[in-house]
C-alpha atoms as a PDB file:
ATOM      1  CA  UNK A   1       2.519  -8.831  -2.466  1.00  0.00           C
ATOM      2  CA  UNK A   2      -0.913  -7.621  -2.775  1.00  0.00           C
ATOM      3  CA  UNK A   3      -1.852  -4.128  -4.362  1.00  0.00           C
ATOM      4  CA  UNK A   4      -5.426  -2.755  -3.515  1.00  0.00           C
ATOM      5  CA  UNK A   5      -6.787   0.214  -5.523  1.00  0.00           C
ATOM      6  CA  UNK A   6      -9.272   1.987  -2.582  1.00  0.00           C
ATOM      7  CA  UNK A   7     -12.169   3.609  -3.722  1.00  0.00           C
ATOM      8  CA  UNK A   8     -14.439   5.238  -1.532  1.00  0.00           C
ATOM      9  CA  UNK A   9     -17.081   2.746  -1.527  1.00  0.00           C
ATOM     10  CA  UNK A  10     -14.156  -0.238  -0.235  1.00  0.00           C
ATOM     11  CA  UNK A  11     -12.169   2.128   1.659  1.00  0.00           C
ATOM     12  CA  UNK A  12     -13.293   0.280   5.352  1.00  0.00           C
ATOM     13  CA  UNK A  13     -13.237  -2.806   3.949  1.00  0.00           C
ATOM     14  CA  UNK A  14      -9.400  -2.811   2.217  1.00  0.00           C
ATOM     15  CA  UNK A  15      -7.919  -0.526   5.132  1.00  0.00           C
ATOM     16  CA  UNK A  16      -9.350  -2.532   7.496  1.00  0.00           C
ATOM     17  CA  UNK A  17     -10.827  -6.061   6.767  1.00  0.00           C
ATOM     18  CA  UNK A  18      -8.720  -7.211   4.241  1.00  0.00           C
ATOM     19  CA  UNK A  19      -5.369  -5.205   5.702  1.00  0.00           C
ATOM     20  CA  UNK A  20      -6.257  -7.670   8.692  1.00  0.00           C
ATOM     21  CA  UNK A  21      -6.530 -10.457   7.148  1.00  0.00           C
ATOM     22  CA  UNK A  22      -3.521 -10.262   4.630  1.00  0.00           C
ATOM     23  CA  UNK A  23      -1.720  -9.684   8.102  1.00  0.00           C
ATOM     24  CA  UNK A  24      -3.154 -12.817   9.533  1.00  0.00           C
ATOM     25  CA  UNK A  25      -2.067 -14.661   6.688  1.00  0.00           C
ATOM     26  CA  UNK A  26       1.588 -12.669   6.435  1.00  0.00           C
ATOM     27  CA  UNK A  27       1.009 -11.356   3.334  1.00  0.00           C
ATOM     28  CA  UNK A  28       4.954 -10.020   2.861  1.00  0.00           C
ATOM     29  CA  UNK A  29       3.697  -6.443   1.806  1.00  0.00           C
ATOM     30  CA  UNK A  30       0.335  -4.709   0.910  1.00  0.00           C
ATOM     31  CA  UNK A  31       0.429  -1.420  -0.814  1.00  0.00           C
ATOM     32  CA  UNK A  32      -2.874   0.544  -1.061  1.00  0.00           C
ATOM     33  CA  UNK A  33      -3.613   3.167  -3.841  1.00  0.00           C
ATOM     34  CA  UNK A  34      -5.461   5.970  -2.124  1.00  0.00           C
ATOM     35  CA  UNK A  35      -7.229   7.629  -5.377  1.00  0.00           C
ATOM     36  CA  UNK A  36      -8.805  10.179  -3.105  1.00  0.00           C
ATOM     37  CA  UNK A  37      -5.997  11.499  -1.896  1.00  0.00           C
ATOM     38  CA  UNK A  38      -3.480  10.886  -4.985  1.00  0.00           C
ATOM     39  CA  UNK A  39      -1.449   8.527  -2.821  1.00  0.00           C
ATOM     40  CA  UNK A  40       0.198   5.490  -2.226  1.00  0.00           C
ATOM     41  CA  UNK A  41       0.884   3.870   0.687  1.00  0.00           C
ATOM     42  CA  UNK A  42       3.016   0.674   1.074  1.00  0.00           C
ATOM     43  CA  UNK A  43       3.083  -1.334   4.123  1.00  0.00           C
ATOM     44  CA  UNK A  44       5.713  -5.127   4.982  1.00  0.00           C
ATOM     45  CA  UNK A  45       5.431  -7.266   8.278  1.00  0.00           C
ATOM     46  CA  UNK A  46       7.267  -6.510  11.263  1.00  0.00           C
ATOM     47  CA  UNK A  47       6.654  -9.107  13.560  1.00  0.00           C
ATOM     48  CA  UNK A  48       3.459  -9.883  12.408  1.00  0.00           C
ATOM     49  CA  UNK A  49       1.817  -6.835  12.208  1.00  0.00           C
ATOM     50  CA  UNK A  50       2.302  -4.595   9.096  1.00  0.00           C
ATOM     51  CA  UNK A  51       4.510  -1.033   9.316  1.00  0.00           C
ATOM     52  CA  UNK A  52       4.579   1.650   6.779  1.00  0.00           C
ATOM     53  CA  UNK A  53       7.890   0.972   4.829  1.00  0.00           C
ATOM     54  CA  UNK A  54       6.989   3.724   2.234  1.00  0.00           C
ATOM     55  CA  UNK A  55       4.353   6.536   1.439  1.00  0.00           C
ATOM     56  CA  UNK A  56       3.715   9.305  -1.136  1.00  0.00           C
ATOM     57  CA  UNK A  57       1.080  11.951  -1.838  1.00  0.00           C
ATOM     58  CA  UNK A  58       0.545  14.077  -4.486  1.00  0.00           C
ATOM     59  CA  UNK A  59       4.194  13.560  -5.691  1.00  0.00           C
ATOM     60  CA  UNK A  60       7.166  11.149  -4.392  1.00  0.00           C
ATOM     61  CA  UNK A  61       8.680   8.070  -4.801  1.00  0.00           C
ATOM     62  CA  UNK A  62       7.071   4.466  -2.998  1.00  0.00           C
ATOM     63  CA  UNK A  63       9.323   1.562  -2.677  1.00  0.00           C
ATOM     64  CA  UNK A  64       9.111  -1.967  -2.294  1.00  0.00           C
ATOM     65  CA  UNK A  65      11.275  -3.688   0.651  1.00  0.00           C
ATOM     66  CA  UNK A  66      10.540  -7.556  -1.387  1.00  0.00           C
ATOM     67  CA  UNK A  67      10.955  -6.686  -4.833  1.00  0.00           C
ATOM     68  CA  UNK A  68      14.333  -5.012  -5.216  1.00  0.00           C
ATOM     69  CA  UNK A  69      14.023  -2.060  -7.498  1.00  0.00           C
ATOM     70  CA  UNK A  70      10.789  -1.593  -7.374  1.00  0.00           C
ATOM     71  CA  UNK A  71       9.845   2.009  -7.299  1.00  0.00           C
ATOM     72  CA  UNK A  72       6.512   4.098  -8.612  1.00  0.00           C
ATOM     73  CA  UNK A  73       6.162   7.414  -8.744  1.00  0.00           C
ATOM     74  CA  UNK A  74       3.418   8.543  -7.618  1.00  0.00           C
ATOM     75  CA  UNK A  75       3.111  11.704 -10.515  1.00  0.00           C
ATOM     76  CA  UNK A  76       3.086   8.706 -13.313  1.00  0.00           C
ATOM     77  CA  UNK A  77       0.560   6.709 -11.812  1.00  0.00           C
ATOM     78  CA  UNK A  78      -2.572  10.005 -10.924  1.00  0.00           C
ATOM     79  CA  UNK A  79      -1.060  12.301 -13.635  1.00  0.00           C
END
């Protein structure tokens, strides 16, 4: 699992560079902290390319689908 917290000034380069090469590398599940936009957004591997398995804004519950009972909410981690 790899968690990226995405400022503006990496947003490119975590969304896209390093999103493609965790996915290269099947990386089990990358979850990205949008600060911009209060969210989180966690993605797994589907056949090699990564899904969204789970995604909150502003308020909500994210999940993970390889650590069982893992759950933030997204008010306790921008509040």
């Amino acid at each position: 699992m790899v968690c990226e917290i995405v400022s503006p000034g990496s947003y490119d380069r975590d969304v896209s560079v390093k999103k493609a090469i965790y996915e290269k590398y099947g990386v089990p599940e990358y979850w990205l902290v949008l600060s911009d936009f209060r969210a989180i957004e966690v993605l797994t591997i589907d056949n090699g390319k990564y899904v969204r398995h789970s995604y909150a804004e502003l308020e909500g519950v994210v999940t993970s689908k390889i650590i069982d009972g893992l759950q933030i909410n997204v008010k306790d981690i921008f509040d």
